[in-house]
C-alpha atoms as a PDB file:
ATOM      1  CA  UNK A   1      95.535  53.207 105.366  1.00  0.00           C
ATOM      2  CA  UNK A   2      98.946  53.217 103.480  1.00  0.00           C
ATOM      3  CA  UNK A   3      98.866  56.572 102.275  1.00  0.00           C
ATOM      4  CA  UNK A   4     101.477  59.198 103.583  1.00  0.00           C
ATOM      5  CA  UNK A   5      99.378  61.656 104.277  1.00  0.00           C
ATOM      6  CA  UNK A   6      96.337  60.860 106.509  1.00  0.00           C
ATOM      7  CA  UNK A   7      94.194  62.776 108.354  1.00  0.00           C
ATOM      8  CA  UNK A   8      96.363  62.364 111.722  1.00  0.00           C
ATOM      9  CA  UNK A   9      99.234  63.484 109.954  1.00  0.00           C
ATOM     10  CA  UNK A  10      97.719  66.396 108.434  1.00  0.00           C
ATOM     11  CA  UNK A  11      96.179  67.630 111.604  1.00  0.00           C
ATOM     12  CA  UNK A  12      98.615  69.394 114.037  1.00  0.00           C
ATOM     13  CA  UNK A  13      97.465  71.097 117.211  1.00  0.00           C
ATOM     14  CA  UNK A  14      99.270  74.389 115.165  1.00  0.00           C
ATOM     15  CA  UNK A  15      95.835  73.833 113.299  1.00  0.00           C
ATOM     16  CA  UNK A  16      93.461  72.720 115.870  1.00  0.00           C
ATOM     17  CA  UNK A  17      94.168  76.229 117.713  1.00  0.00           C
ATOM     18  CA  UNK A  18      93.538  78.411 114.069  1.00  0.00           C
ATOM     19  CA  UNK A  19      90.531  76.763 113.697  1.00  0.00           C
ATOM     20  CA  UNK A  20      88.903  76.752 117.382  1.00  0.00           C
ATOM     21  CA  UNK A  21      90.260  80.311 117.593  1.00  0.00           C
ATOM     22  CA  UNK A  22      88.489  81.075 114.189  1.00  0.00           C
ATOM     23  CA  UNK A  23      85.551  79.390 114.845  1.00  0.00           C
ATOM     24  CA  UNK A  24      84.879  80.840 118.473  1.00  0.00           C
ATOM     25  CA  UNK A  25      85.834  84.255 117.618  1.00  0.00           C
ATOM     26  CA  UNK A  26      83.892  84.949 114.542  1.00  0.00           C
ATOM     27  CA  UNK A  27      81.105  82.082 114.224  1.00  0.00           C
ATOM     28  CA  UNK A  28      80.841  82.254 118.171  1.00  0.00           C
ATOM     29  CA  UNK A  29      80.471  85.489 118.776  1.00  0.00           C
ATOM     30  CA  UNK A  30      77.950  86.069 115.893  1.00  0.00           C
ATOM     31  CA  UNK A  31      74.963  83.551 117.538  1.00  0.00           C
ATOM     32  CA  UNK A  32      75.850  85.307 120.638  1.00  0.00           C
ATOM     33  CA  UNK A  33      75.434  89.070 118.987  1.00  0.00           C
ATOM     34  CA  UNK A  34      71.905  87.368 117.638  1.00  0.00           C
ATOM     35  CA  UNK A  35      71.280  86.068 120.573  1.00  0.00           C
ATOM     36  CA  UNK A  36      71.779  88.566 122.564  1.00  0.00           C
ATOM     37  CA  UNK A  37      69.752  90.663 119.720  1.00  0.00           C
ATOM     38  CA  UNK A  38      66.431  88.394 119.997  1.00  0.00           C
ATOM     39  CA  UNK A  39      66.400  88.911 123.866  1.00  0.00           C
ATOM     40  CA  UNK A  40      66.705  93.252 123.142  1.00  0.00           C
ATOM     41  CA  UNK A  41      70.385  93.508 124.092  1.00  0.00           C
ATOM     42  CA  UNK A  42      71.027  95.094 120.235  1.00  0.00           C
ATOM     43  CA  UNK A  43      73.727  97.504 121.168  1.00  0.00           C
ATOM     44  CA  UNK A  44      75.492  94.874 123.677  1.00  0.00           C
ATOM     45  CA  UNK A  45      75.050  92.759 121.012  1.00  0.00           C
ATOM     46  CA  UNK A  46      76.997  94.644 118.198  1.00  0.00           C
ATOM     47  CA  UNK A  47      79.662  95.615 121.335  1.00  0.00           C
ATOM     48  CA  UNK A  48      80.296  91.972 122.053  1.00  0.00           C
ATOM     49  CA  UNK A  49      80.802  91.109 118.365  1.00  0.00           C
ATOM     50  CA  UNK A  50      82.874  93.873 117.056  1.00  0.00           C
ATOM     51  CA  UNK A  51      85.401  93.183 120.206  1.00  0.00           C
ATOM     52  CA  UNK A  52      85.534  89.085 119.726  1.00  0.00           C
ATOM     53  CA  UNK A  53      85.720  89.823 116.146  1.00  0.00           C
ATOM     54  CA  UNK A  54      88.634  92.396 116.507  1.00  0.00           C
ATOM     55  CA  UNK A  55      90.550  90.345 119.512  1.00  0.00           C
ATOM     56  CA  UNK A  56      90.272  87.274 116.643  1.00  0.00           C
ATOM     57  CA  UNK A  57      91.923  89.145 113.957  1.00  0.00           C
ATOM     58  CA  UNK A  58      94.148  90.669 116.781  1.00  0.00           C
ATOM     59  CA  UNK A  59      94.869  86.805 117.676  1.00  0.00           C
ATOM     60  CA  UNK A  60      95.461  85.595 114.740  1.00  0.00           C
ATOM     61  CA  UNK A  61      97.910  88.470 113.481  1.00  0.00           C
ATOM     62  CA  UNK A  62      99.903  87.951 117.168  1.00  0.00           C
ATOM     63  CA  UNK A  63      99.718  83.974 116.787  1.00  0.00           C
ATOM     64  CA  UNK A  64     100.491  82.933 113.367  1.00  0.00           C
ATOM     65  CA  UNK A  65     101.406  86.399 111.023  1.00  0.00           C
ATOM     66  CA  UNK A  66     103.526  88.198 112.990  1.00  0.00           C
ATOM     67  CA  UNK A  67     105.929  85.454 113.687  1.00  0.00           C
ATOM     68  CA  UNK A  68     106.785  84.620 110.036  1.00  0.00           C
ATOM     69  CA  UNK A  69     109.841  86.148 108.885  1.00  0.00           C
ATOM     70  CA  UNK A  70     108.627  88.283 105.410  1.00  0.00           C
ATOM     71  CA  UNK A  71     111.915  90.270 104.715  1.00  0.00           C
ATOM     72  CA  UNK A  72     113.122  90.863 101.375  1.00  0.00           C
ATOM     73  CA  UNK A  73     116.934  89.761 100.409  1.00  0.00           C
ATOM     74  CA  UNK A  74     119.639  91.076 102.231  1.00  0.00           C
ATOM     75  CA  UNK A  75     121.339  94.558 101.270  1.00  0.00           C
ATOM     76  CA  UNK A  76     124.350  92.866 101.829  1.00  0.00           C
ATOM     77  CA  UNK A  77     124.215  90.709  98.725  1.00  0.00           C
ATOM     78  CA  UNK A  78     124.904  91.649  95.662  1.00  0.00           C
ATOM     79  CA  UNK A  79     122.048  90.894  92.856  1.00  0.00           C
ATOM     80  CA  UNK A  80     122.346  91.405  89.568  1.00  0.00           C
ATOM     81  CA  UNK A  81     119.783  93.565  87.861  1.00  0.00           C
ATOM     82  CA  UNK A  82     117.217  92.230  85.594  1.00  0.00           C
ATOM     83  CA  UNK A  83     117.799  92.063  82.044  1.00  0.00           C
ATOM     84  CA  UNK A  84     114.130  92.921  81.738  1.00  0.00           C
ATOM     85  CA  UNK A  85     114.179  96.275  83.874  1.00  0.00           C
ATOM     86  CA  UNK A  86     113.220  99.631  81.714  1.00  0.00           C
ATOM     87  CA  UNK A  87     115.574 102.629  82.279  1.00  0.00           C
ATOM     88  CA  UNK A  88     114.175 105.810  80.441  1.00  0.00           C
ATOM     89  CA  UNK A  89     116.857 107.543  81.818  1.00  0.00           C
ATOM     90  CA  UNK A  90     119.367 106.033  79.518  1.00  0.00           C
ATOM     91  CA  UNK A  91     117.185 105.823  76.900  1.00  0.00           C
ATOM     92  CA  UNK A  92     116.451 109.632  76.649  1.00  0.00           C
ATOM     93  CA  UNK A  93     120.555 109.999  77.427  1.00  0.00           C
ATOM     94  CA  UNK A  94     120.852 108.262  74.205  1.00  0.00           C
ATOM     95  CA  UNK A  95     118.079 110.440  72.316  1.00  0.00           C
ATOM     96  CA  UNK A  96     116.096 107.008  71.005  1.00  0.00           C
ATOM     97  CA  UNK A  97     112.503 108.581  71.425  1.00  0.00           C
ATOM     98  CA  UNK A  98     111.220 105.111  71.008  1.00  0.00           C
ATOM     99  CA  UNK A  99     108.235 104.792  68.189  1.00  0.00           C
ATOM    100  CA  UNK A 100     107.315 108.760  68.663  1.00  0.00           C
ATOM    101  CA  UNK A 101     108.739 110.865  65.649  1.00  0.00           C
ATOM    102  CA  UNK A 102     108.472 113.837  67.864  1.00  0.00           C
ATOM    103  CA  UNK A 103     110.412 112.649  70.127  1.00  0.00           C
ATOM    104  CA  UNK A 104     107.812 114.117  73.069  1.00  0.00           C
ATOM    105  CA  UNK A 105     107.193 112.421  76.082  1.00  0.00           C
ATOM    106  CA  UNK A 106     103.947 109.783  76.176  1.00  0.00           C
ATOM    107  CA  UNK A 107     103.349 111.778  79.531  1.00  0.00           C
ATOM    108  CA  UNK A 108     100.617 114.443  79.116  1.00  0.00           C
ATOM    109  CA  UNK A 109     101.846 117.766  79.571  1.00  0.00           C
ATOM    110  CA  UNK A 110     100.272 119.791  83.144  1.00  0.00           C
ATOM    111  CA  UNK A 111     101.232 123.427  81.916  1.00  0.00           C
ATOM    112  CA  UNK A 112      97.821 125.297  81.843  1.00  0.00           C
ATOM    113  CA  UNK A 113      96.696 128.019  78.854  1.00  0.00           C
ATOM    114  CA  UNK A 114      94.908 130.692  80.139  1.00  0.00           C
END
């Protein structure tokens, strides 16, 4: 094969773990709640599958989500506002109602009659 990207390439161990740990800890452990459900072990059954299928999610969270660095931009730098950003607080400075001849607010109003 001359192509760039084959299979070898593609496949790390990174992935080999996801999947095996994916695989095992959901597929596995539900044939072994059935299992373990056909022989009249119901409750250990549901017990073993809710805790491989919560140390999985636990696993994969710890493994491959936590490390990943999901930050927003630093406060440090200084961005620009977008052009496209609403302010209603300048706009009811400047007394432009927008489309509403009244000039009342599009909220509805909570004061009760009564």
């Amino acid at each position: 094969m001359s192509d760039d990207t084959r299979l070898r390439d593609r496949v790390t161990r990174d992935r080999l773990l996801l999947a095996t740990v994916l695989v095992v800890g959901i597929a596995g452990t539900g044939v072994v709640r059935r299992q373990l459900g056909l022989l009249g072990f119901n409750g250990l059954g549901r017990l073993v599958f809710i805790l491989g299928y919560g140390l999985t999610v636990f696993a994969v969270w710890y493994g491959w989500i936590r490390p990943l660095d999901i930050t927003g931009p630093d406060a440090d730098r200084d961005v620009p506002p977008s052009e496209s950003s609403f302010d209603a607080s300048s706009e009811e400075e400047s007394g432009d109602g927008g489309d509403d001849p009244a000039g009342s607010s599009s909220t509805p109003s909570t004061e009760r009659t009564g």
